[in-house]
N, C-alpha and C. Protein backbone atom coordinates (compact mmCIF):
# COMPACT_ATOMS: atom_id res chain seq x y z
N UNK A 1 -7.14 -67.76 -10.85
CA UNK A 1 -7.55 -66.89 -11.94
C UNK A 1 -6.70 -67.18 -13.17
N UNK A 2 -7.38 -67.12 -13.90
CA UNK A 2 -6.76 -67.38 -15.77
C UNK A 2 -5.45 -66.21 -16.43
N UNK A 3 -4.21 -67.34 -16.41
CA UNK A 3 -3.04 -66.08 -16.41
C UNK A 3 -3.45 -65.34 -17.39
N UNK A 4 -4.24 -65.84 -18.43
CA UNK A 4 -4.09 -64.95 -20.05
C UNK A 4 -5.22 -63.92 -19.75
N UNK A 5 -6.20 -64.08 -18.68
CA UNK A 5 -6.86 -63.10 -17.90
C UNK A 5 -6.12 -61.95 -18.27
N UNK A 6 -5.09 -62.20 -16.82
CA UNK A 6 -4.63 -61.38 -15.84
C UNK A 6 -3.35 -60.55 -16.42
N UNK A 7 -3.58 -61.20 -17.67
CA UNK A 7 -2.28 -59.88 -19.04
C UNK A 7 -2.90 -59.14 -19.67
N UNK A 8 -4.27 -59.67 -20.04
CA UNK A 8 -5.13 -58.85 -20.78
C UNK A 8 -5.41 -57.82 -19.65
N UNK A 9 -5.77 -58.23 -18.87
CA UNK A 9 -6.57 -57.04 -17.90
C UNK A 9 -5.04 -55.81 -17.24
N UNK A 10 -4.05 -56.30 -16.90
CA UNK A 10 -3.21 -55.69 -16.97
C UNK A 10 -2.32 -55.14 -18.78
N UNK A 11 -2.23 -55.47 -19.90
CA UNK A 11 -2.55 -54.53 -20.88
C UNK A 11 -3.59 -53.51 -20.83
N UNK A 12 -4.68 -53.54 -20.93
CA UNK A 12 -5.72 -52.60 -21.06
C UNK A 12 -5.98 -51.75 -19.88
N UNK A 13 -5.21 -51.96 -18.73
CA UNK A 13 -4.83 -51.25 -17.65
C UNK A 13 -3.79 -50.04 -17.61
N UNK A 14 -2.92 -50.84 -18.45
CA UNK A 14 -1.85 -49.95 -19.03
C UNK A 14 -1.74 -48.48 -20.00
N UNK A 15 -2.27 -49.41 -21.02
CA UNK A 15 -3.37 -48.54 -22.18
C UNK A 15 -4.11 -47.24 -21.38
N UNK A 16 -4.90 -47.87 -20.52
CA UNK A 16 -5.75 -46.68 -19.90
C UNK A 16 -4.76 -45.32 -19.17
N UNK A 17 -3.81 -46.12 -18.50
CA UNK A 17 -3.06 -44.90 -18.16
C UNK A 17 -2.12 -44.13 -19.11
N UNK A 18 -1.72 -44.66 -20.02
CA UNK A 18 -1.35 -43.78 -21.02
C UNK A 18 -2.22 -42.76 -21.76
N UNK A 19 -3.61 -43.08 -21.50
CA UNK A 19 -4.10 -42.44 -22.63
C UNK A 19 -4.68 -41.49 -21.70
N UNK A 20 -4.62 -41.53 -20.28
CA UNK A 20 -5.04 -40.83 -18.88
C UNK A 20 -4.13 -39.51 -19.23
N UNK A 21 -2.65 -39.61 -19.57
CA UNK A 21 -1.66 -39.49 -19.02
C UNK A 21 -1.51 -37.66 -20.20
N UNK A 22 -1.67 -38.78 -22.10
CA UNK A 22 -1.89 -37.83 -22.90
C UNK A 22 -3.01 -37.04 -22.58
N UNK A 23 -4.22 -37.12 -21.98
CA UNK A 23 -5.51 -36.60 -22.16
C UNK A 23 -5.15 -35.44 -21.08
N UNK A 24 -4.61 -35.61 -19.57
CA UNK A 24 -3.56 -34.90 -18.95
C UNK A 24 -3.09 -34.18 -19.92
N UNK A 25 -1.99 -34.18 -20.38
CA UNK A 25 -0.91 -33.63 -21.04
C UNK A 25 -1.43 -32.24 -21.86
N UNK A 26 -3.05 -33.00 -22.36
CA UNK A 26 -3.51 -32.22 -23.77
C UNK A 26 -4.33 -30.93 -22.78
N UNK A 27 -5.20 -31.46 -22.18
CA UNK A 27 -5.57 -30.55 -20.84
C UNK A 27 -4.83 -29.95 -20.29
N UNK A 28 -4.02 -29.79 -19.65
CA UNK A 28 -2.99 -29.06 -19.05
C UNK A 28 -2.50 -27.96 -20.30
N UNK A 29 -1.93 -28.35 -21.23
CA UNK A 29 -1.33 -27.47 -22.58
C UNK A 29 -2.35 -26.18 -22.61
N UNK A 30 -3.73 -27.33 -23.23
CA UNK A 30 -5.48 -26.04 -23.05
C UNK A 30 -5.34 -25.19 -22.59
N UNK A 31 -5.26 -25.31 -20.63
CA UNK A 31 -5.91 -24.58 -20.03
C UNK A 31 -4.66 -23.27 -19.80
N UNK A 32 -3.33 -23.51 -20.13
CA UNK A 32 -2.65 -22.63 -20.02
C UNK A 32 -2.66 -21.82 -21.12
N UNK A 33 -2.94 -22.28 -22.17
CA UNK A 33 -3.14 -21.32 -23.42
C UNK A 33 -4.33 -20.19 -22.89
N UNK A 34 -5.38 -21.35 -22.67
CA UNK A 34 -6.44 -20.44 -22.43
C UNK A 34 -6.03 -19.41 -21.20
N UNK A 35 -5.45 -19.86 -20.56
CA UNK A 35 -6.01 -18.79 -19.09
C UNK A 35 -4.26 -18.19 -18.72
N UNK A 36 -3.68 -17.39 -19.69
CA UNK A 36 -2.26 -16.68 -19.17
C UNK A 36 -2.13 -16.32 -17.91
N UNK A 37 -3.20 -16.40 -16.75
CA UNK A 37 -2.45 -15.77 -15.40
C UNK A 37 -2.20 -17.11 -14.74
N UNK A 38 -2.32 -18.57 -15.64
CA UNK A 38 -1.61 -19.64 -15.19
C UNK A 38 -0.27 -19.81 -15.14
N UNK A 39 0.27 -18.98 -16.35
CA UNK A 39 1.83 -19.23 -16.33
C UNK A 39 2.63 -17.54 -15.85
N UNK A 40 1.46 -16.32 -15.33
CA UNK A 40 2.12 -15.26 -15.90
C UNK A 40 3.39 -15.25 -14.70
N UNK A 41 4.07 -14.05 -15.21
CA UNK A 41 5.21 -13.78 -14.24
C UNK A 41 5.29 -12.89 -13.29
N UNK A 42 6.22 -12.71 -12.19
CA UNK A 42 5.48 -11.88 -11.24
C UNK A 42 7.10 -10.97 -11.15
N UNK A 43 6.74 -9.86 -10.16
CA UNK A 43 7.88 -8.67 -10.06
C UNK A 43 9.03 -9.35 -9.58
N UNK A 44 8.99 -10.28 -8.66
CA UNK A 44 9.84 -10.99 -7.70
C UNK A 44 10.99 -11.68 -8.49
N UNK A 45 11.11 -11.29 -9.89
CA UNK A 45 12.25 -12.04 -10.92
C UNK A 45 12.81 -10.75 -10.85
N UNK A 46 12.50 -9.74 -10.28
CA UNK A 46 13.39 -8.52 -11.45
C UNK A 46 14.68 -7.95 -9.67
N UNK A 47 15.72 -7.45 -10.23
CA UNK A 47 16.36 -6.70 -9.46
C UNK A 47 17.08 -5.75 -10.27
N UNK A 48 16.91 -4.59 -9.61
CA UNK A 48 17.56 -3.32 -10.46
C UNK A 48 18.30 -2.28 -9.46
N UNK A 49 18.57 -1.33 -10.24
CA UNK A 49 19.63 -0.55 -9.54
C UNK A 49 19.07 1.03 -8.84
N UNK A 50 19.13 1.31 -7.54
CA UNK A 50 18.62 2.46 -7.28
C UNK A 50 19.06 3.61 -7.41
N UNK A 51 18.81 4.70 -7.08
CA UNK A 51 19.96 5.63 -7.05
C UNK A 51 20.60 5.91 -6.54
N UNK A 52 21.01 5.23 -5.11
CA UNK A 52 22.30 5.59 -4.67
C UNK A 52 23.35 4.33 -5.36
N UNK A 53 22.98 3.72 -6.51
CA UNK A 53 23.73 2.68 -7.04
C UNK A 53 23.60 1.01 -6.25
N UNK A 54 22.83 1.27 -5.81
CA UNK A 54 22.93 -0.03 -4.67
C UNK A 54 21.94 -1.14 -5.58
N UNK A 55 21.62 -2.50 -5.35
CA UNK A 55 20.93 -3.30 -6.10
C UNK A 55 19.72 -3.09 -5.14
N UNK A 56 18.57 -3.07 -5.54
CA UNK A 56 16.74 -3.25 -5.69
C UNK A 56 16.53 -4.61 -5.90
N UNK A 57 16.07 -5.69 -4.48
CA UNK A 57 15.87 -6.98 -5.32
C UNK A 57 14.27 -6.72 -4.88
N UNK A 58 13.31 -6.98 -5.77
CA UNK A 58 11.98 -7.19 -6.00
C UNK A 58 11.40 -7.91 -4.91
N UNK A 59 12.07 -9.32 -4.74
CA UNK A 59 12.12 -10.56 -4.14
C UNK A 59 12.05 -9.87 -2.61
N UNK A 60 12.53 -9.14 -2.09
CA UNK A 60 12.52 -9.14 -0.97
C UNK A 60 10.87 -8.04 -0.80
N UNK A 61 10.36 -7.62 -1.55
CA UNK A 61 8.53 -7.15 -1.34
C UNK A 61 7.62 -8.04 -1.24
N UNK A 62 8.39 -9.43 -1.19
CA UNK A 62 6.72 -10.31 -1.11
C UNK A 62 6.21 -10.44 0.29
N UNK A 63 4.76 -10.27 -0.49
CA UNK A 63 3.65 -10.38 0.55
C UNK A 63 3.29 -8.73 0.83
N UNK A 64 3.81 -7.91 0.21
CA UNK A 64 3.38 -7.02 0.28
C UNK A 64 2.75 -6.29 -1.29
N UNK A 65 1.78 -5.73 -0.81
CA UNK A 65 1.34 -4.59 -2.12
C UNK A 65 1.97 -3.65 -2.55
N UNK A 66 2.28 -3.63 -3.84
CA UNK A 66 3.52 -3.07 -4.77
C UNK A 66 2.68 -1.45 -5.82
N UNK A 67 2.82 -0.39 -5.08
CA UNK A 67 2.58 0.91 -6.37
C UNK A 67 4.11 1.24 -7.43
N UNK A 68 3.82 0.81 -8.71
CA UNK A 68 5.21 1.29 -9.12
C UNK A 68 4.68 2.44 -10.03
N UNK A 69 5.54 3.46 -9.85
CA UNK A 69 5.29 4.70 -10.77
C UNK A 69 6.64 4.95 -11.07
N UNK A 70 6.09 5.71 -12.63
CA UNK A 70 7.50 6.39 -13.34
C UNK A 70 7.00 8.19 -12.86
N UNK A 71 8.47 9.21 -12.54
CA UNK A 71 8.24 10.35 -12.18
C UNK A 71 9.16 11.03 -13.15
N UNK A 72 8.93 11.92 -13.04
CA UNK A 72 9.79 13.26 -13.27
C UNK A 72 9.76 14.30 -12.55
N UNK A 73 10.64 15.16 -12.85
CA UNK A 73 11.26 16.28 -11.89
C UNK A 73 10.45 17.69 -12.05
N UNK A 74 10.27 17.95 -13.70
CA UNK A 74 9.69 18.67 -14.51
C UNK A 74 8.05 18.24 -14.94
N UNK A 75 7.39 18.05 -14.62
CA UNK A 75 6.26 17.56 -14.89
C UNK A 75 4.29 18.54 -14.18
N UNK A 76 4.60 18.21 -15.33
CA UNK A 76 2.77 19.60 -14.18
C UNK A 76 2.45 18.60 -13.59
N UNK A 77 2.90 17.08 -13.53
CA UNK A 77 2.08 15.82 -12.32
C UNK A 77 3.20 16.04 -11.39
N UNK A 78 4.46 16.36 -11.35
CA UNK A 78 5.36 16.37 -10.57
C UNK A 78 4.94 16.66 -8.76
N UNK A 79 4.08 17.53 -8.48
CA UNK A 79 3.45 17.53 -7.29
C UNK A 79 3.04 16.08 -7.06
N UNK A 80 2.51 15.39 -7.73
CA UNK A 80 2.04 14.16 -7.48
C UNK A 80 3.02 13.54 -6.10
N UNK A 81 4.12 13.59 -6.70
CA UNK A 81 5.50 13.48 -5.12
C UNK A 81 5.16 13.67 -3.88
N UNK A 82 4.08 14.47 -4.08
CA UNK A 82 3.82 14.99 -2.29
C UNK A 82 2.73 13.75 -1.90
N UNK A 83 1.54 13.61 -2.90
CA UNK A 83 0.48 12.44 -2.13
C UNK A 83 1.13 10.93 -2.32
N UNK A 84 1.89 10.96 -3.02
CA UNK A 84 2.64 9.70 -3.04
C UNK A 84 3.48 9.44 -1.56
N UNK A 85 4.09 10.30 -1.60
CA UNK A 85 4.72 10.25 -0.18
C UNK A 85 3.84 9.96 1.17
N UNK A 86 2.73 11.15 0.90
CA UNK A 86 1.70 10.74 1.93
C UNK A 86 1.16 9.62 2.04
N UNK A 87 0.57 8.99 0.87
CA UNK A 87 0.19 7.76 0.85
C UNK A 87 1.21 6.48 1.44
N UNK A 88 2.34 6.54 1.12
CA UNK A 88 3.74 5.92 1.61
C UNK A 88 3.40 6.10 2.82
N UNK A 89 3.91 6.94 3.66
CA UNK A 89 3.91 7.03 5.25
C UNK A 89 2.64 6.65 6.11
N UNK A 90 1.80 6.76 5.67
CA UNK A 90 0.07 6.34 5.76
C UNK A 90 -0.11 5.05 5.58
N UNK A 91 0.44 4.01 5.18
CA UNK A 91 0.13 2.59 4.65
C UNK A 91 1.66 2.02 4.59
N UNK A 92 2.79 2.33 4.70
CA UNK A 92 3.99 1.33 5.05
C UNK A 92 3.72 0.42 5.81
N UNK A 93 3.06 0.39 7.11
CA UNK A 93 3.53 -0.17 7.87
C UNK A 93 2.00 -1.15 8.02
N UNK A 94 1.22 -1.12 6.83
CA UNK A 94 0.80 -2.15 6.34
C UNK A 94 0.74 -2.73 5.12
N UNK A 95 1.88 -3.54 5.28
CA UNK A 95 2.44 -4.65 3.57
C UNK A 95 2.29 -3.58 2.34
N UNK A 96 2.50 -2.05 2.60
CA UNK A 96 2.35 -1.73 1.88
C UNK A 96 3.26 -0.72 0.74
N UNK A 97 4.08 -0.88 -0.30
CA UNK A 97 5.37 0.10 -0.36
C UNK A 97 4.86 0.68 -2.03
N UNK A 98 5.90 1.86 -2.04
CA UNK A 98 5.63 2.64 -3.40
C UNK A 98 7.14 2.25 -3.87
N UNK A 99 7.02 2.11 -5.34
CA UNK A 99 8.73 1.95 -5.93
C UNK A 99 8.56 3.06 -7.20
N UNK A 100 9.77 4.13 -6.79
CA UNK A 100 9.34 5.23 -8.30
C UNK A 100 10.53 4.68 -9.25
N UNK A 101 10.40 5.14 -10.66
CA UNK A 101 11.42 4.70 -11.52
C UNK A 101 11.39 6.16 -12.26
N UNK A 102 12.07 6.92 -12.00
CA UNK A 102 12.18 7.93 -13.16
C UNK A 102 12.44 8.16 -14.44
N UNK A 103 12.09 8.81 -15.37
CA UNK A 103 12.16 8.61 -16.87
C UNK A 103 11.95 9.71 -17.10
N UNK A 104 12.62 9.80 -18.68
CA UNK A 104 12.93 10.98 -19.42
C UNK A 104 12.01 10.91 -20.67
N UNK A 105 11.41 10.04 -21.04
CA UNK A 105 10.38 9.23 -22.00
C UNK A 105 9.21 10.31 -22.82
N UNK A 106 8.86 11.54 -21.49
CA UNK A 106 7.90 12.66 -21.80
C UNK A 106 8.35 13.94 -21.66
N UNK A 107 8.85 14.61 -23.05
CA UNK A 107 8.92 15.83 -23.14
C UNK A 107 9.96 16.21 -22.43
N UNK A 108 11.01 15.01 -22.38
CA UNK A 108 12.54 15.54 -21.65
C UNK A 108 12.37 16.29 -20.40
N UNK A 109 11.04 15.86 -19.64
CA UNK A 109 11.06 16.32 -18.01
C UNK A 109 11.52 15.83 -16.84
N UNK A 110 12.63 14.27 -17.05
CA UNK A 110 13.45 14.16 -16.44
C UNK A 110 15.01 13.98 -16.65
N UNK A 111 15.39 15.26 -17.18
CA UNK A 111 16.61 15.59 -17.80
C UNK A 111 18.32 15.27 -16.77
N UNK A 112 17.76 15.30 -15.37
CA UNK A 112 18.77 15.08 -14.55
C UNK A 112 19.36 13.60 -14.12
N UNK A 113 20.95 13.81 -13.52
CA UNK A 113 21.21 12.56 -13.47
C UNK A 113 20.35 11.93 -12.24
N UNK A 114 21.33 10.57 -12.00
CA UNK A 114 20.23 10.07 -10.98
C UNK A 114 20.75 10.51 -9.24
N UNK A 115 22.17 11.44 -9.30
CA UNK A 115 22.02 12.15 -7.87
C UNK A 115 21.56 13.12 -8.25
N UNK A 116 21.17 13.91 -9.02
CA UNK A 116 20.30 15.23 -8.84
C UNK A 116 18.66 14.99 -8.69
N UNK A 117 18.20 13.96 -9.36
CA UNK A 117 17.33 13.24 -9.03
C UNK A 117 17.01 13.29 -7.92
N UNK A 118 17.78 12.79 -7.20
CA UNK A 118 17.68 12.01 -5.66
C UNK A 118 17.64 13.56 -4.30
N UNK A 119 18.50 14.28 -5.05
CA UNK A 119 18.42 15.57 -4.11
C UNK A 119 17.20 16.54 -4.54
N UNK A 120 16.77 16.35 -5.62
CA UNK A 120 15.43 17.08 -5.65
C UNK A 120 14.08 16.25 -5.09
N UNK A 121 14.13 15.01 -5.04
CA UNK A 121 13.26 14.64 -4.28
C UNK A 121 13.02 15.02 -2.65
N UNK A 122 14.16 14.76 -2.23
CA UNK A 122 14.50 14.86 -0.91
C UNK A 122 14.20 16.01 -0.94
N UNK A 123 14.80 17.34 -0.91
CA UNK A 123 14.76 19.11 -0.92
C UNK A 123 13.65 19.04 -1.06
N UNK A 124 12.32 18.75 -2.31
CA UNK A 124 11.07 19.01 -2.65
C UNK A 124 10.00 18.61 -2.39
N UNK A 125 10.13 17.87 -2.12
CA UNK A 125 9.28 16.26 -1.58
C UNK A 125 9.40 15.42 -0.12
N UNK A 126 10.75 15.94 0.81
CA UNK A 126 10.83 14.70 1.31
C UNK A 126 10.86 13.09 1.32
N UNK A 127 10.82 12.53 0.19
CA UNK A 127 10.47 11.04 -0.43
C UNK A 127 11.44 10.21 0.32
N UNK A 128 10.74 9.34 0.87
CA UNK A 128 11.78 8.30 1.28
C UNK A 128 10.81 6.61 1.07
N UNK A 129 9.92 7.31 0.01
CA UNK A 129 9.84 5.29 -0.58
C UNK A 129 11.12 5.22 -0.96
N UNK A 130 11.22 3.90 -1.59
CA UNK A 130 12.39 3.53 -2.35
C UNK A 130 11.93 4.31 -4.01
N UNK A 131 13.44 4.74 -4.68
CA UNK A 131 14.00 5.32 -5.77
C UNK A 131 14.54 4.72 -6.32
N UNK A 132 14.29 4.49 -7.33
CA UNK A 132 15.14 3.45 -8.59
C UNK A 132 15.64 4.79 -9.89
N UNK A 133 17.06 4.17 -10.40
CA UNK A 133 17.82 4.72 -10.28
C UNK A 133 17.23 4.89 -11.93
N UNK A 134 17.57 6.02 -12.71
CA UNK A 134 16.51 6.26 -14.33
C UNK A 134 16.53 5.44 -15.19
N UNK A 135 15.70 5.18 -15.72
CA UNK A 135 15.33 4.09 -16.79
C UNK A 135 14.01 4.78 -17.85
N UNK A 136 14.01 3.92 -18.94
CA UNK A 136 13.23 3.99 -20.39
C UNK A 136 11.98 3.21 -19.82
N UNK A 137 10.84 3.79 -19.82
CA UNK A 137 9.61 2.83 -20.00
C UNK A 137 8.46 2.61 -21.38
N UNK A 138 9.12 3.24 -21.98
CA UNK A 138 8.36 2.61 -23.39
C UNK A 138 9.76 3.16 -24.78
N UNK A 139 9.30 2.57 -25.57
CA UNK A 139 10.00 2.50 -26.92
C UNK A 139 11.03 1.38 -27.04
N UNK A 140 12.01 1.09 -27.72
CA UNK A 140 13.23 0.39 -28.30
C UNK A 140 13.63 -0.03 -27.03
N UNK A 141 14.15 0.86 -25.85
CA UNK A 141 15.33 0.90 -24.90
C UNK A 141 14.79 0.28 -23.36
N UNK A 142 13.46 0.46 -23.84
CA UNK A 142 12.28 -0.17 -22.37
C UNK A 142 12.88 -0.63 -21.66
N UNK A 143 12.92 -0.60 -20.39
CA UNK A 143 13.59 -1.51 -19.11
C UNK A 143 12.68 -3.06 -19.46
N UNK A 144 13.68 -3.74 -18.42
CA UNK A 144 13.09 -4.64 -18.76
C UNK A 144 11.35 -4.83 -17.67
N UNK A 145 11.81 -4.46 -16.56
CA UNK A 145 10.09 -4.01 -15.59
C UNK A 145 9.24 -3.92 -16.18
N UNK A 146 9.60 -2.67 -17.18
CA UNK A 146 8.38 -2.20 -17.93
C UNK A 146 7.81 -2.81 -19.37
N UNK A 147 8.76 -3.76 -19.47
CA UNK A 147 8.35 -4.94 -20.69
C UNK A 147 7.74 -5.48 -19.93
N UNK A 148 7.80 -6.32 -18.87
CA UNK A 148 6.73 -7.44 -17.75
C UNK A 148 5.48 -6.53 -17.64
N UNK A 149 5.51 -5.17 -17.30
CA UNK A 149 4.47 -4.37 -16.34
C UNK A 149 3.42 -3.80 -17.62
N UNK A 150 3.89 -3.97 -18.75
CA UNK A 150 3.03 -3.57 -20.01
C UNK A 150 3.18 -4.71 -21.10
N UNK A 151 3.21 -6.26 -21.23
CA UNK A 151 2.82 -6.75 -21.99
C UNK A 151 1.86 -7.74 -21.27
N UNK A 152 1.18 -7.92 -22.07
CA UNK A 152 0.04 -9.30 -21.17
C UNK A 152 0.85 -11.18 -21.34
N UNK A 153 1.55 -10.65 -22.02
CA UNK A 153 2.22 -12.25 -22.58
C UNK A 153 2.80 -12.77 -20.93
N UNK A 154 3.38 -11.64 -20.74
CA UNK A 154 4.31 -11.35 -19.45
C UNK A 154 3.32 -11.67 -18.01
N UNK A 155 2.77 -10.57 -18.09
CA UNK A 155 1.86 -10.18 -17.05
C UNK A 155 0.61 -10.96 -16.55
N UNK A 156 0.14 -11.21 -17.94
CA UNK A 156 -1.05 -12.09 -17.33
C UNK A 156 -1.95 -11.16 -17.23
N UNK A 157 -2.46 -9.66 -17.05
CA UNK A 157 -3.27 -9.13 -17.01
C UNK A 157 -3.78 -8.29 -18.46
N UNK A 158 -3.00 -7.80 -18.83
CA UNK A 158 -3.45 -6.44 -20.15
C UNK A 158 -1.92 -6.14 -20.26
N UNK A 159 -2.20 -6.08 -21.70
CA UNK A 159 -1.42 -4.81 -22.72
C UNK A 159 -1.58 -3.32 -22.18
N UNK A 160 -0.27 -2.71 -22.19
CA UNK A 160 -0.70 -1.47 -22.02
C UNK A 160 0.53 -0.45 -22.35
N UNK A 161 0.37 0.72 -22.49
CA UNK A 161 1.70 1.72 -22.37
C UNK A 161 1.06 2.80 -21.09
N UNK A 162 2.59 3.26 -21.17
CA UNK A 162 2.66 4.50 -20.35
C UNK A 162 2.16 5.60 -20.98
N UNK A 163 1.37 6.16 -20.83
CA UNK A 163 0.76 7.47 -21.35
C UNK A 163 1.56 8.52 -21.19
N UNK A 164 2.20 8.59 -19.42
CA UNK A 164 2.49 9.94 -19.19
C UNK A 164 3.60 9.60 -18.02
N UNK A 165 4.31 10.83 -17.76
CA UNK A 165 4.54 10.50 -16.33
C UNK A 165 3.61 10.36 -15.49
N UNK A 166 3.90 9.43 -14.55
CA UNK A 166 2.85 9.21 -12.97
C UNK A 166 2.03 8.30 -13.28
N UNK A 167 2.07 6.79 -13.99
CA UNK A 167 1.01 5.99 -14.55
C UNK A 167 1.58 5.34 -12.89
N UNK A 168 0.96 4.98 -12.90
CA UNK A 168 0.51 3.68 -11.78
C UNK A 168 0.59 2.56 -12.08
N UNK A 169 1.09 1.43 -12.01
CA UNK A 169 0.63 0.06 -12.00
C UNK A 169 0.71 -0.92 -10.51
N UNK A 170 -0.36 -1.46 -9.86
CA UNK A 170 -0.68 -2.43 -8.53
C UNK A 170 -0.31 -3.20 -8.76
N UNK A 171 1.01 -4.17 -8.33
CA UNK A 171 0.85 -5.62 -7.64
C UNK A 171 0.27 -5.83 -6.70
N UNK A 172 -0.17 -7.06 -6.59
CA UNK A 172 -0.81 -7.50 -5.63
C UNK A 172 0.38 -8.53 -4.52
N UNK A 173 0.28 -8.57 -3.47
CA UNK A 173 0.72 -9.69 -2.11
C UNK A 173 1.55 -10.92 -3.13
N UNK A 174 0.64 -11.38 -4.18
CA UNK A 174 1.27 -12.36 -4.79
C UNK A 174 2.70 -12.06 -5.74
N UNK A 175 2.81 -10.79 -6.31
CA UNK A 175 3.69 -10.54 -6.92
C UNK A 175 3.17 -10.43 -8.43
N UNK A 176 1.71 -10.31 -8.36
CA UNK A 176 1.59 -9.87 -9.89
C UNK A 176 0.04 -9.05 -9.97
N UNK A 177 0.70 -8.46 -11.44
CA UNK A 177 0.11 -7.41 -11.61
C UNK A 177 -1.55 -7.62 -11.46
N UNK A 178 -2.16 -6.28 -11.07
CA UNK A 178 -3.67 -6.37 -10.88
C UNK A 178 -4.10 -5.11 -11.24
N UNK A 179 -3.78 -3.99 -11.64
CA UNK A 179 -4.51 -3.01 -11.65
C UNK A 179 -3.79 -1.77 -12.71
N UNK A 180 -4.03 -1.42 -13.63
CA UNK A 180 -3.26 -0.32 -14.46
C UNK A 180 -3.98 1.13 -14.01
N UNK A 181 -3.26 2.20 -13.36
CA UNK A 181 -3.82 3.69 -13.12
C UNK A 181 -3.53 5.07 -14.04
N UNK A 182 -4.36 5.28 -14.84
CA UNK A 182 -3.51 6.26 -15.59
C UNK A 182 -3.00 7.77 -14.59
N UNK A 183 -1.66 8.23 -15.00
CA UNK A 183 -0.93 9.32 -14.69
C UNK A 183 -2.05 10.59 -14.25
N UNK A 184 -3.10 10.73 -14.65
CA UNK A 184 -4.13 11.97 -13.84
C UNK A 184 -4.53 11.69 -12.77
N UNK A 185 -4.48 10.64 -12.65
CA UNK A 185 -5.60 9.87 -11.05
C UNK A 185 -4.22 9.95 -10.28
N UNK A 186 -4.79 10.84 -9.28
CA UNK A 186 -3.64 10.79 -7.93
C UNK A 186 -3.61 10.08 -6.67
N UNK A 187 -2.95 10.02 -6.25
CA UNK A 187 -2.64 8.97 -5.29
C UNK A 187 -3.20 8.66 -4.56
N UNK A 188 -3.84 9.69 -4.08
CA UNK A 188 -5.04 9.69 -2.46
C UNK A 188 -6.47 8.93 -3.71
N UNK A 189 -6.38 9.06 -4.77
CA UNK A 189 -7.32 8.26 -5.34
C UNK A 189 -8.56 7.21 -4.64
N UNK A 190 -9.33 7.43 -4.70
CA UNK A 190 -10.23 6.02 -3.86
C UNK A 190 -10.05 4.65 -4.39
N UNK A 191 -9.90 4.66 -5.38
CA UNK A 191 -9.27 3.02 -6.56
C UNK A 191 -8.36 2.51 -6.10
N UNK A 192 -7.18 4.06 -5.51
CA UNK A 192 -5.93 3.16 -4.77
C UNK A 192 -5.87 2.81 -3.61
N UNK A 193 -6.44 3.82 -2.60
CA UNK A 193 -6.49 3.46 -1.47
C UNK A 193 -7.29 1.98 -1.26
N UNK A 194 -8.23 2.40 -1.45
CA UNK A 194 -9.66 0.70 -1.69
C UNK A 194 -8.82 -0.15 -1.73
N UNK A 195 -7.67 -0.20 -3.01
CA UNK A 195 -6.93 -1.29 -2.95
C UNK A 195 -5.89 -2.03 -2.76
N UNK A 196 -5.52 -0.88 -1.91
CA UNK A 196 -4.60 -0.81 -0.71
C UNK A 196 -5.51 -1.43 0.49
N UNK A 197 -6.41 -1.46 1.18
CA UNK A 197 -7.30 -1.34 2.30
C UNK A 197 -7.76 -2.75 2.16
N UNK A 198 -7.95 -3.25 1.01
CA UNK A 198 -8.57 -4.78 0.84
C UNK A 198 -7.84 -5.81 1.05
């Protein structure tokens, strides 16, 4: 075979994979612009502090379905504590856990520290999901959770705020978000259970 062939055909061989390589490159860039639950982030980065002071690593819920709610102590949703709990004991012991974060965010209805917190749950509620220890979920001071759990940049799903105490937000098995619940819809909910059950 003709060497000056066999340079040409290996040049333009070359060529082709470079331009394979950008056309790759430019595709790939696309489809992540276009489609954010390609790059979004999931709960399994975050670890925080509970209330008995101990560290919360995220990382150790995978594979399981994630309810995170913000509570208060003072709250006309404050009963909510009781079907939450129920729902907890009813579905633990399939991949399934509740994480509360308490906040002071609405109308100063969680005014206490985070052991008085912890003893009014217990005394009122019985609660023994896991308790995370108080934090900000919207304005200036936002945890950082609730920056991931309410921006879409983050999330990959929707923009959103906390309305109230008792909002809801679902992870899913994978570690990211799937479902926003506003604070009236209670726990025994059919939206949640359903998607709990699926």
């Amino acid at each position: 075979m003709n060497i000056k062939f066999l340079a040409t055909a290996l040049i333009f061989g070359l060529l082709s994979c470079k331009n394979s390589e950008t056309s790759l490159a430019e595709n790939t860039s696309n489809f992540v612009e276009n489609n954010p639950m390609a790059t979004r982030e999931t709960i399994y980065q975050f670890k925080v502090e509970d209330l008995e002071g101990n560290t919360f690593d995220f990382a150790s819920l995978k594979g399981k379905k994630i309810l995170v709610v913000n509570t208060a102590s003072k709250c006309g949703l404050t009963p909510q504590y009781k079907e939450l709990e129920a729902l907890y004991k009813q579905y633990k012991d399939k991949n399934f856990v509740i994480v509360g974060f308490p906040a002071n965010n609405f109308g100063q209805q969680e005014p206490g520290s985070n052991k008085e917190i912890a003893t009014f749950c217990q005394k009122n509620y019985g609660v023994t999901f896991p308790m995370m220890a108080k934090v900000s979920v919207k304005g200036e001071d936002m945890c950082a959770m609730y920056q991931f759990l309410t921006q879409q940049s983050r999330n990959g799903l929707q923009d959103s705020q906390v309305e109230w105490n008792f909002q809801k937000y679902l992870i899913g098995t994978d570690g990211h978000l799937e479902k926003v619940v506003a604070p009236q819809v209670t726990p025994m909910d059919a939206q949640i259970v359903d998607w709990i059950k699926k």
